[in-house]
N, C-alpha and C. Protein backbone atom coordinates (compact mmCIF):
# COMPACT_ATOMS: atom_id res chain seq x y z
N UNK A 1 -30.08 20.27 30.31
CA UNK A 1 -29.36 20.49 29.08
C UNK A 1 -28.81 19.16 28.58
N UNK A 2 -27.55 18.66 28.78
CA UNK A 2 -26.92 17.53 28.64
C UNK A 2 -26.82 16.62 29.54
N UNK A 3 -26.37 15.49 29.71
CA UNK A 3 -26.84 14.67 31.27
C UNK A 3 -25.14 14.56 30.80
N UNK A 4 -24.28 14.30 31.80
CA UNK A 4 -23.44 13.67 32.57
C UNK A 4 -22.58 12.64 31.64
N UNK A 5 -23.10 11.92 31.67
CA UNK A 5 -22.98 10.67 30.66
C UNK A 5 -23.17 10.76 29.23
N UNK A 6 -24.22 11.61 28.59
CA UNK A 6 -23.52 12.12 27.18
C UNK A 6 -22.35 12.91 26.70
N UNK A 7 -22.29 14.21 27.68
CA UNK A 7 -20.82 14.11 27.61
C UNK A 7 -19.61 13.70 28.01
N UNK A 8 -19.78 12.63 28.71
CA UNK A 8 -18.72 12.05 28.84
C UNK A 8 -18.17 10.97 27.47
N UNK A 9 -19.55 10.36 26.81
CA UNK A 9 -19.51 9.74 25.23
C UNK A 9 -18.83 10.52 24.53
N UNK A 10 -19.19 12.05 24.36
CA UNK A 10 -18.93 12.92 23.53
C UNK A 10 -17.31 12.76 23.57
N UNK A 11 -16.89 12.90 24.78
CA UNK A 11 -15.38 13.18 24.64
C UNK A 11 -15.09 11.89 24.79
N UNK A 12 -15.36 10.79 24.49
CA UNK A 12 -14.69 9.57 24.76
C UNK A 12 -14.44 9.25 23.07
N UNK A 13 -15.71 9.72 22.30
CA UNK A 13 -15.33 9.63 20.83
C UNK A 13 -14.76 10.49 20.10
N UNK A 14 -14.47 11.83 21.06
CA UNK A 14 -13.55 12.71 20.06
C UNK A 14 -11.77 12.54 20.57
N UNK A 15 -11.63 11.64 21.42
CA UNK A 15 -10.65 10.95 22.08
C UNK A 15 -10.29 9.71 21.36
N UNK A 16 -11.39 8.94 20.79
CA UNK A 16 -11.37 7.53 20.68
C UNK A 16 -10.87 6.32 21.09
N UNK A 17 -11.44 7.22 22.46
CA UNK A 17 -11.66 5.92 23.52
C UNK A 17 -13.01 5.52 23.68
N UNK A 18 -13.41 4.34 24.34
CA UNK A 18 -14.42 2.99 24.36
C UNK A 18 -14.35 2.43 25.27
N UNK A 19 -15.34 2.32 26.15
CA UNK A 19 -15.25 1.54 27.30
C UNK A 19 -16.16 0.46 27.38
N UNK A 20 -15.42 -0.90 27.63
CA UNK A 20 -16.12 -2.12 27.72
C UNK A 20 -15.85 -2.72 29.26
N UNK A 21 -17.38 -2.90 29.99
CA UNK A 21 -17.03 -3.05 31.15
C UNK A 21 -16.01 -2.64 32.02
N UNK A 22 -15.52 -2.90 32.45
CA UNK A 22 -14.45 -1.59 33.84
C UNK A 22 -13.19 -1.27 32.60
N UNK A 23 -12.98 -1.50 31.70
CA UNK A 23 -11.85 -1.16 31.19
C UNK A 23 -11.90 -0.05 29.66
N UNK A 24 -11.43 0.32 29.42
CA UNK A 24 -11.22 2.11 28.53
C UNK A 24 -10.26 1.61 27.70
N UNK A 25 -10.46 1.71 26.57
CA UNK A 25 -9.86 1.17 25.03
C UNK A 25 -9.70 2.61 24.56
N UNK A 26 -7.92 2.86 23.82
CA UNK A 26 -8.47 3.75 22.74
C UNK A 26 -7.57 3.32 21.71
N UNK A 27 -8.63 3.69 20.42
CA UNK A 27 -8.47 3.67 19.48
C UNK A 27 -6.81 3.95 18.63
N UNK A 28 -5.48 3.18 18.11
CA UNK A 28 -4.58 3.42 17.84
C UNK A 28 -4.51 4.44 16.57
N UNK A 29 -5.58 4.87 15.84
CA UNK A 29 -5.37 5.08 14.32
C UNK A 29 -7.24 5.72 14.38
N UNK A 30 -7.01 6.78 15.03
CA UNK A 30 -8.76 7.58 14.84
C UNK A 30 -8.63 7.88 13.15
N UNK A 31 -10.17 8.36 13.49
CA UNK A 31 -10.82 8.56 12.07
C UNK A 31 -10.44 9.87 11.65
N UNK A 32 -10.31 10.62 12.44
CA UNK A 32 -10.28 11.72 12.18
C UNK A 32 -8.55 12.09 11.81
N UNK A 33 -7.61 11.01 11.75
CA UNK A 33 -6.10 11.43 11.44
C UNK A 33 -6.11 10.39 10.09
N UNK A 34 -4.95 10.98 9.24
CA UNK A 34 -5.24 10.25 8.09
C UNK A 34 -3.20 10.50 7.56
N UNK A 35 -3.31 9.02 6.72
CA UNK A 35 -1.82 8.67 6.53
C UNK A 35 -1.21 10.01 5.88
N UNK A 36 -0.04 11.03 5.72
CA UNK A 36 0.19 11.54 5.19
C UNK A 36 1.51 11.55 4.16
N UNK A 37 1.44 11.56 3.10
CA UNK A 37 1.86 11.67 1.67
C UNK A 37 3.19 12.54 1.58
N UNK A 38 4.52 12.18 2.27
CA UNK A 38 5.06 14.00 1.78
C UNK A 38 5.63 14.20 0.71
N UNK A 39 5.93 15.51 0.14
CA UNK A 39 6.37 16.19 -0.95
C UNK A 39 7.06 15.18 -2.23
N UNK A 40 8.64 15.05 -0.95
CA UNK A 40 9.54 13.96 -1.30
C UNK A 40 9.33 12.95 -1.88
N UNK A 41 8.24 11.76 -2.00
CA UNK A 41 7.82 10.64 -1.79
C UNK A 41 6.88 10.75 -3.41
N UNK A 42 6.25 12.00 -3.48
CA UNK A 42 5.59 12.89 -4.42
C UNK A 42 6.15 12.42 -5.67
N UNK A 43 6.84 13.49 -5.44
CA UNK A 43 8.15 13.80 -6.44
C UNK A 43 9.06 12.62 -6.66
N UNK A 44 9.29 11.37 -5.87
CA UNK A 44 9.39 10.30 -6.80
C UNK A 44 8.99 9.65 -7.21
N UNK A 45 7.51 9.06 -7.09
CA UNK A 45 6.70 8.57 -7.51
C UNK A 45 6.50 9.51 -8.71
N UNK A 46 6.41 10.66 -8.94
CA UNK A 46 6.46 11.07 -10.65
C UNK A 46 7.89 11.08 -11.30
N UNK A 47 8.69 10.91 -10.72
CA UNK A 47 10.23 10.80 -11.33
C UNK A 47 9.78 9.25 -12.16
N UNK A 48 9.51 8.13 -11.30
CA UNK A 48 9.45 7.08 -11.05
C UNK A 48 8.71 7.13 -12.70
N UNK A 49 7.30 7.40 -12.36
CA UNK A 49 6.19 7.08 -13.29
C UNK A 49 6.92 7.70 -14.70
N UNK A 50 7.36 8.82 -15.00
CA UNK A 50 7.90 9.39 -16.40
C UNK A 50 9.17 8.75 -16.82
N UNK A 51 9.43 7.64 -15.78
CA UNK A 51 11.25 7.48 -16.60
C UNK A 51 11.04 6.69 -17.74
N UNK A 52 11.95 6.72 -18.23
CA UNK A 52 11.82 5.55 -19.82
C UNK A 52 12.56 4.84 -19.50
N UNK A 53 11.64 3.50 -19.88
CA UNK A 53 12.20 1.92 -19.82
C UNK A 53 12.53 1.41 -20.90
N UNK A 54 13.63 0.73 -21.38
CA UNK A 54 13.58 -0.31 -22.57
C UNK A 54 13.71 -1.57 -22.40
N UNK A 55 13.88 -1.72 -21.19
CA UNK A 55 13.89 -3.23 -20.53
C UNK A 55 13.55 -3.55 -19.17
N UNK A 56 13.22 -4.64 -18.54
CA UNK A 56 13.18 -4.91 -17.32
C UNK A 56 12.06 -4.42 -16.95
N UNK A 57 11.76 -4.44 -15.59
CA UNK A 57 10.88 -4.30 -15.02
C UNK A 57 11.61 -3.33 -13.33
N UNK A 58 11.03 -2.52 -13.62
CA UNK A 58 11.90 -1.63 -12.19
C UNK A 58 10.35 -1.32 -11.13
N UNK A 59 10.74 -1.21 -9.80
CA UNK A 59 10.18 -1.55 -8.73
C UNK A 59 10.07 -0.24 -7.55
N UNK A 60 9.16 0.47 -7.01
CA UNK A 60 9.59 1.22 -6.08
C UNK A 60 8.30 0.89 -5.02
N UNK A 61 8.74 0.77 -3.56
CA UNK A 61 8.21 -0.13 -2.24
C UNK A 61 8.36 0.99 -1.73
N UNK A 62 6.59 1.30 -1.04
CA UNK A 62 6.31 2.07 0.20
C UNK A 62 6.08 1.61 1.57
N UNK A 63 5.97 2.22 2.55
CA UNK A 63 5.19 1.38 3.35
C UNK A 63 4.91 2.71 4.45
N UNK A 64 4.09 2.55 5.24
CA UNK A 64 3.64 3.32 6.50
C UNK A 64 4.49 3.54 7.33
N UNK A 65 4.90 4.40 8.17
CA UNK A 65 5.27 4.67 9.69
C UNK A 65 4.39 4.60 10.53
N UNK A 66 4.27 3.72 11.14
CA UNK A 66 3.03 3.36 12.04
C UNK A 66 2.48 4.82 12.81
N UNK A 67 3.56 5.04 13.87
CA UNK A 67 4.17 6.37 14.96
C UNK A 67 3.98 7.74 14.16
N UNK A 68 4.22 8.01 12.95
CA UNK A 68 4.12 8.88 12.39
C UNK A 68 3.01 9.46 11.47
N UNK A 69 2.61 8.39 11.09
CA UNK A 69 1.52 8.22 10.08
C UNK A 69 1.85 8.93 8.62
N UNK A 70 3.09 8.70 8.40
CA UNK A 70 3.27 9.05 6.91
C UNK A 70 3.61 7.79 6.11
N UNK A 71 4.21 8.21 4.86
CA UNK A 71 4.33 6.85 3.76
C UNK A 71 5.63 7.54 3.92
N UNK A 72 6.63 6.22 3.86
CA UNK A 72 8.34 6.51 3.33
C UNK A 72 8.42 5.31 2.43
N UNK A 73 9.10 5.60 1.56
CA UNK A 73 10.12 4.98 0.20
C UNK A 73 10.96 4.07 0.71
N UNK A 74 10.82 2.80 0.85
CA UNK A 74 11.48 1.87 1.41
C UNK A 74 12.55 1.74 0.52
N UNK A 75 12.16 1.71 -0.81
CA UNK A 75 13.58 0.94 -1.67
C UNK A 75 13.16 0.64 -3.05
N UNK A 76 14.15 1.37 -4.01
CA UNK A 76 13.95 1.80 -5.23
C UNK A 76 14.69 0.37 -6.31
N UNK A 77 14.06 -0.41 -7.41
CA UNK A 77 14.57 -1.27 -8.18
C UNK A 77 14.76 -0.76 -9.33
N UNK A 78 15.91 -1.18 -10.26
CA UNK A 78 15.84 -1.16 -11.36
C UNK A 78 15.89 -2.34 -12.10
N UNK A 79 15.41 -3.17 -13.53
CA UNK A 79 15.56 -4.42 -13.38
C UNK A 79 15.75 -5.21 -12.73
N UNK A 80 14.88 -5.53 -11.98
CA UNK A 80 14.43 -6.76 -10.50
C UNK A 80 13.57 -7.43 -11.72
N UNK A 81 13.64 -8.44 -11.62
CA UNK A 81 12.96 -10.03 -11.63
C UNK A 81 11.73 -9.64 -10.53
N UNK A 82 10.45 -10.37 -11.17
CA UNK A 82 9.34 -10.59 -10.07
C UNK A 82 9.71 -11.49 -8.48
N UNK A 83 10.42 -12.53 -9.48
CA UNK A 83 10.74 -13.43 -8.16
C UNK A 83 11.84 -12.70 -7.28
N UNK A 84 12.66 -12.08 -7.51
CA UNK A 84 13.90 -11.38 -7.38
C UNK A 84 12.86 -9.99 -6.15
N UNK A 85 11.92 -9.34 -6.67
CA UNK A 85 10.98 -8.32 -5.61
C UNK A 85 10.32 -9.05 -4.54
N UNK A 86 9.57 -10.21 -4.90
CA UNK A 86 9.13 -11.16 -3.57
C UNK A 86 10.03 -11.61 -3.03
N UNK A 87 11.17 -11.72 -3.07
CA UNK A 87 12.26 -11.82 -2.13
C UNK A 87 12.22 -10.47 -1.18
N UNK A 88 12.41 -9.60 -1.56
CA UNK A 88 12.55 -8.42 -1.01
C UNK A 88 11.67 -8.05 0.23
N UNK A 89 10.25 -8.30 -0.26
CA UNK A 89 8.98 -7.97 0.51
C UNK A 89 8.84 -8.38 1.74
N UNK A 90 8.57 -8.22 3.16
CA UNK A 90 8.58 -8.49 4.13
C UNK A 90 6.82 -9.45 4.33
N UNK A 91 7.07 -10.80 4.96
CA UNK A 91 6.37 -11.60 5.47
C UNK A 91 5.25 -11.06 5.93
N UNK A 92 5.23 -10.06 6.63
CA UNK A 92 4.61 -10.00 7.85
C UNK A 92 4.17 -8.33 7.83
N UNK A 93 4.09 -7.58 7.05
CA UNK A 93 3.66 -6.45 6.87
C UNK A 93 3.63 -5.74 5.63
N UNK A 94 2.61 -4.93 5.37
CA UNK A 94 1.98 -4.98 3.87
C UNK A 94 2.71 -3.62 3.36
N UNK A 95 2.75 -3.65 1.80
CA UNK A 95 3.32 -2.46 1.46
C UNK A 95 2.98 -1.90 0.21
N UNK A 96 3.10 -1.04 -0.08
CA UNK A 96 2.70 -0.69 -1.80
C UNK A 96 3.61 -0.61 -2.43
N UNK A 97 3.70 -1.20 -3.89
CA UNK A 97 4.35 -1.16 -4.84
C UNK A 97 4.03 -0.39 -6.28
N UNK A 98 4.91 0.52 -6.68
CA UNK A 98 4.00 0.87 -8.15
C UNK A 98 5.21 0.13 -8.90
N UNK A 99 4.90 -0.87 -9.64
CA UNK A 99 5.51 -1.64 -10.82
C UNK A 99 5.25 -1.11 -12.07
N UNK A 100 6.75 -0.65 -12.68
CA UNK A 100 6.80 -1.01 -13.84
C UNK A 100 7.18 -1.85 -14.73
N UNK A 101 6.30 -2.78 -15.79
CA UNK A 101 6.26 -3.98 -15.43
C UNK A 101 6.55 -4.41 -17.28
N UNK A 102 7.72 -4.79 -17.41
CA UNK A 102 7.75 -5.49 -18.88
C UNK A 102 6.40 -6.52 -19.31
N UNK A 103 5.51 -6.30 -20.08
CA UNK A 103 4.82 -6.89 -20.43
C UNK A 103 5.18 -7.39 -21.84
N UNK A 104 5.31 -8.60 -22.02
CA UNK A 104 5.51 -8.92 -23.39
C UNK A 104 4.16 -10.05 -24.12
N UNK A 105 3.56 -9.03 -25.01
CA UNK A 105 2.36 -9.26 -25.77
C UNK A 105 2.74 -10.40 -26.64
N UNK A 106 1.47 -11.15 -26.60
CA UNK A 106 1.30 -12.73 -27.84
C UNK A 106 1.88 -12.11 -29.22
N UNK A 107 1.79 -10.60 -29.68
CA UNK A 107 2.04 -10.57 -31.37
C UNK A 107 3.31 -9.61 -30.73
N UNK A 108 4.18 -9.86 -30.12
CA UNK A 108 5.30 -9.47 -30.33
C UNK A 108 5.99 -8.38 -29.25
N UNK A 109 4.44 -7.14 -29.26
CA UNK A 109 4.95 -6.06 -28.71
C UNK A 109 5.37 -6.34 -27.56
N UNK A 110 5.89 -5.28 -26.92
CA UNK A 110 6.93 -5.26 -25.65
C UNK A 110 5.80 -3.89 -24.59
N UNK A 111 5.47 -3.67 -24.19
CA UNK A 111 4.60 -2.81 -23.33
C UNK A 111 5.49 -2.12 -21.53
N UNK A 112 5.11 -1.36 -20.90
CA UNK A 112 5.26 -0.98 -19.44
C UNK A 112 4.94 -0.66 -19.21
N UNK A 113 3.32 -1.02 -18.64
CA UNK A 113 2.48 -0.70 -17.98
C UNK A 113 2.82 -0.42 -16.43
N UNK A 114 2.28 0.66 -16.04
CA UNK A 114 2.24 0.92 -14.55
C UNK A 114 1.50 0.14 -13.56
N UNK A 115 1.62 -0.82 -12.59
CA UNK A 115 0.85 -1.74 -11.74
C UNK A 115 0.96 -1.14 -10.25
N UNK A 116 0.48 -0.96 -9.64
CA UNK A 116 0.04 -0.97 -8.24
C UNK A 116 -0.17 -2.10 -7.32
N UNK A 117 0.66 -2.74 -6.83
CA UNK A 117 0.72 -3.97 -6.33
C UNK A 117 0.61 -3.62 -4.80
N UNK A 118 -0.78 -4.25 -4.07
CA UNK A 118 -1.26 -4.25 -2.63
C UNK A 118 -0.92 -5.16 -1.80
N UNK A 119 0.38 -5.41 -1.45
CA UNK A 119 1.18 -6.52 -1.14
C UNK A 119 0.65 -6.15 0.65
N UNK A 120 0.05 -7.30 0.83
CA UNK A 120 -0.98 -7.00 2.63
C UNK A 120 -1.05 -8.70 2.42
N UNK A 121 -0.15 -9.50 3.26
CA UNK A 121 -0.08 -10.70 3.45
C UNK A 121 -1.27 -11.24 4.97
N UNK A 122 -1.63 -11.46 4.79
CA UNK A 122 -2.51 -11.92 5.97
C UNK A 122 -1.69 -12.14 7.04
N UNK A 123 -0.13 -12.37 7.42
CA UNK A 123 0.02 -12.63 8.41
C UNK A 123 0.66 -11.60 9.22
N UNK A 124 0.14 -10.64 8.58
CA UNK A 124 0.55 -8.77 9.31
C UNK A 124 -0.45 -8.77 10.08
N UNK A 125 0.06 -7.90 11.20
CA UNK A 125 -0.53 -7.22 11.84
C UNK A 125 -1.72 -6.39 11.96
N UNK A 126 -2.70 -6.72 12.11
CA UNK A 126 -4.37 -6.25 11.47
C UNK A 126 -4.12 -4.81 11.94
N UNK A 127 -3.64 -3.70 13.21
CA UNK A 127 -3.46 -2.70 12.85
C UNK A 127 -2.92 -2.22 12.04
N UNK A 128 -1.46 -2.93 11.22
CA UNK A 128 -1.39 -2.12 9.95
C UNK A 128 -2.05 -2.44 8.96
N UNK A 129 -2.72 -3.71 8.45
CA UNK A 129 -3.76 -4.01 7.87
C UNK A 129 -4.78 -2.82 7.48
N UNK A 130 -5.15 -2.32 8.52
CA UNK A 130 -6.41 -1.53 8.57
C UNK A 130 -5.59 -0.16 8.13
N UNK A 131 -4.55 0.46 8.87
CA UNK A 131 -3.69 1.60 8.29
C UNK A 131 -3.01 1.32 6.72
N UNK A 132 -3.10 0.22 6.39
CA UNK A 132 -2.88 0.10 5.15
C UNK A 132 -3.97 0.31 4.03
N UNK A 133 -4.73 -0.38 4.51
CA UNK A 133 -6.08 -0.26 3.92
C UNK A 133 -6.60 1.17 3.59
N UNK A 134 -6.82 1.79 5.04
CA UNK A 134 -7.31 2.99 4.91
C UNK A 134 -6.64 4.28 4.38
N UNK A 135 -5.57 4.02 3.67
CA UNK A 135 -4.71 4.86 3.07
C UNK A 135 -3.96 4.31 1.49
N UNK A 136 -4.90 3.50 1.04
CA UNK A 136 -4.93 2.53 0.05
C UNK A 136 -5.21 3.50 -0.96
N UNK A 137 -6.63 4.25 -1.23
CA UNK A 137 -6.99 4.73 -2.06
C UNK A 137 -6.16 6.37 -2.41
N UNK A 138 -5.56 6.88 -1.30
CA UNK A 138 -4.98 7.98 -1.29
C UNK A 138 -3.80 7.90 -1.90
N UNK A 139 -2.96 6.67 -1.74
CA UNK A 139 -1.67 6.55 -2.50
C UNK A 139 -1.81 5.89 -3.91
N UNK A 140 -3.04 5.29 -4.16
CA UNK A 140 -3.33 5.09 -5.50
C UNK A 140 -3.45 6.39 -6.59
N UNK A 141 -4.67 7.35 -6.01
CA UNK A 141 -4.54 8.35 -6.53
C UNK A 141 -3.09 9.34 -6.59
N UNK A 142 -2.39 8.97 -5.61
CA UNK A 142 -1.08 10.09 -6.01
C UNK A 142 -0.25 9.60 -6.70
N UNK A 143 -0.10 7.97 -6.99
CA UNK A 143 0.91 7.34 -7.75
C UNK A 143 0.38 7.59 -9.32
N UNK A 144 -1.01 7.66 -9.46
CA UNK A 144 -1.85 7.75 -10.47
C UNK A 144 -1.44 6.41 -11.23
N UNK A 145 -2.13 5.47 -10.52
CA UNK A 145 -1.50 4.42 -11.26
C UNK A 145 -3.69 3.13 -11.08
N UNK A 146 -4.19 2.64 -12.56
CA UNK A 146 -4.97 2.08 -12.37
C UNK A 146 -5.37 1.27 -12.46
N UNK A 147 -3.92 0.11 -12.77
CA UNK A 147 -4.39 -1.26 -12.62
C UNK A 147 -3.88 -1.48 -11.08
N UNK A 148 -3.97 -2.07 -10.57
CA UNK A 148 -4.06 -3.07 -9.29
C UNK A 148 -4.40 -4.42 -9.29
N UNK A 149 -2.97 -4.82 -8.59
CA UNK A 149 -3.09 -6.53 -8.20
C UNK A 149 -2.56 -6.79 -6.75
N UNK A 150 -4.10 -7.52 -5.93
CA UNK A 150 -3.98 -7.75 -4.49
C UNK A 150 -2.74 -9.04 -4.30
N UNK A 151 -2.28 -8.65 -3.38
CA UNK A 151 -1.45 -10.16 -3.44
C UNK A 151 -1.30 -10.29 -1.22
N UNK A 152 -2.35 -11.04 -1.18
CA UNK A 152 -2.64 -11.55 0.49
C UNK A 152 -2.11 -12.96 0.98
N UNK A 153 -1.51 -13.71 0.01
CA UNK A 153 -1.14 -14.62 0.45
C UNK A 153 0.95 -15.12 0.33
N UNK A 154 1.50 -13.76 0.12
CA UNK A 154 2.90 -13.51 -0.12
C UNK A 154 3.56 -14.28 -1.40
N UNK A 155 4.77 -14.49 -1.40
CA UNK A 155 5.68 -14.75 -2.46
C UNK A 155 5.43 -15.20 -3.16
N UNK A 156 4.50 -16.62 -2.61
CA UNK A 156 3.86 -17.69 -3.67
C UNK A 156 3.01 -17.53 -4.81
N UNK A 157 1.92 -16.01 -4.11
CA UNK A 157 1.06 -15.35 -5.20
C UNK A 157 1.72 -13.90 -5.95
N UNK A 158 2.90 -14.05 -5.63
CA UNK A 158 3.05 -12.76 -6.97
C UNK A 158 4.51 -13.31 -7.82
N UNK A 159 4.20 -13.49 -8.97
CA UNK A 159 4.78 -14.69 -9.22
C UNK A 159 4.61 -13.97 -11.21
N UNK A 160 5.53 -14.27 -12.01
CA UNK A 160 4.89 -13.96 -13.64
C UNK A 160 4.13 -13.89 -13.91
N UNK A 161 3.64 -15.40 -14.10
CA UNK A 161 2.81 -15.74 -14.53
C UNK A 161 1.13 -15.40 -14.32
N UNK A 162 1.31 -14.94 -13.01
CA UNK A 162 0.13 -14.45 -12.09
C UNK A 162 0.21 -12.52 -12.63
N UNK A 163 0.94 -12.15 -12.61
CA UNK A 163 0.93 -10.77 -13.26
C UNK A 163 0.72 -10.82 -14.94
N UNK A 164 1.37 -11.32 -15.44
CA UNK A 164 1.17 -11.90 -16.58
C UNK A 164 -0.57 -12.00 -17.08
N UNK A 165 -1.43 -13.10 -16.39
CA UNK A 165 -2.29 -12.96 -16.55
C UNK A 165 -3.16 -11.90 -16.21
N UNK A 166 -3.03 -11.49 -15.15
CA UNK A 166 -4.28 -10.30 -14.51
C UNK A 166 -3.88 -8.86 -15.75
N UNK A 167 -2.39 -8.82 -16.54
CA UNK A 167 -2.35 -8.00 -16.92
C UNK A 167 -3.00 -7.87 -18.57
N UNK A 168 -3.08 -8.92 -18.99
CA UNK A 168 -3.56 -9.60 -20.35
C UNK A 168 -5.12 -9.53 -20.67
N UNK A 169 -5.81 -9.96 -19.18
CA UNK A 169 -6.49 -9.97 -19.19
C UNK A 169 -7.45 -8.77 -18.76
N UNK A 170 -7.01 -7.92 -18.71
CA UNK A 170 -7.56 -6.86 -17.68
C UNK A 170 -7.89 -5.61 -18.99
């Protein structure tokens, strides 16, 4: 029927564990579990998205629970400065941002566009890297938000002028 050794594969990948020479790896973040979104988090991200702005630029920061595998609401802005949010942002581990973002147009108008900012600095931790990643597209769709600007190299790259353009141009 089965030999021995296939099922032992079998349950090593529905485990996601891996064995390389005498030693058994498993997997921190299987395929089969996925970041979860709750209610709460929901419901402000549409509070968030419908409020009316007449000024400024206001800010709301997610980030993962590693242990848990959900998204929590780190911390809500109202008129923050760009430079004033890269202060905020942590070095060393990546987070999502949905920005609403004063845009002020060449003929005058004043705009607030919704931005999605993928703040994943290279000098994080490649497991949350990858848990960030792989739960990238799921919190895009719930923020419903469709511009996006990567920012991998921290403070230095998210900056006005750098939003400014990607938003002008886009």
């Amino acid at each position: 029927m089965f030999s021995l050794g296939y099922i032992a594969s079998y349950y090593a990948r529905l485990s996601h564990a891996y064995t390389v020479g005498c030693c058994t790896y498993t997997c921190p973040f299987p395929f089969s579990r996925h970041v979860d979104i709750p209610q709460e988090l929901k419901t402000s991200l549409r509070k968030f998205r419908f409020a009316r702005r007449n000024a400024g630029s206001a800010a709301i920061i997610v980030k993962i629970h590693k242990q848990k595998l959900i998204m929590e609401e780190v911390e809500q802005f109202d008129n923050i400065s760009i430079d004033d949010l890269a202060e905020e942002l942590p070095e060393n581990a990546p987070r999502y941002i949905v920005l609403s973002y004063e845009l002020k147009h060449d003929d005058g108008r004043t705009s607030f566009p919704l931005v999605l900012i993928n703040w994943a600095p290279r000098s994080s931790e490649m497991s949350l890297l990858t848990l960030h990643a792989s739960a990238f597209l799921d919190f895009q769709a719930t923020a419903d938000v469709s511009k996006v600007i990567e920012v991998r190299d921290g403070a230095e790259s998210l900056t006005k002028d750098i939003i400014d353009g990607q938003l002008k141009h886009s």
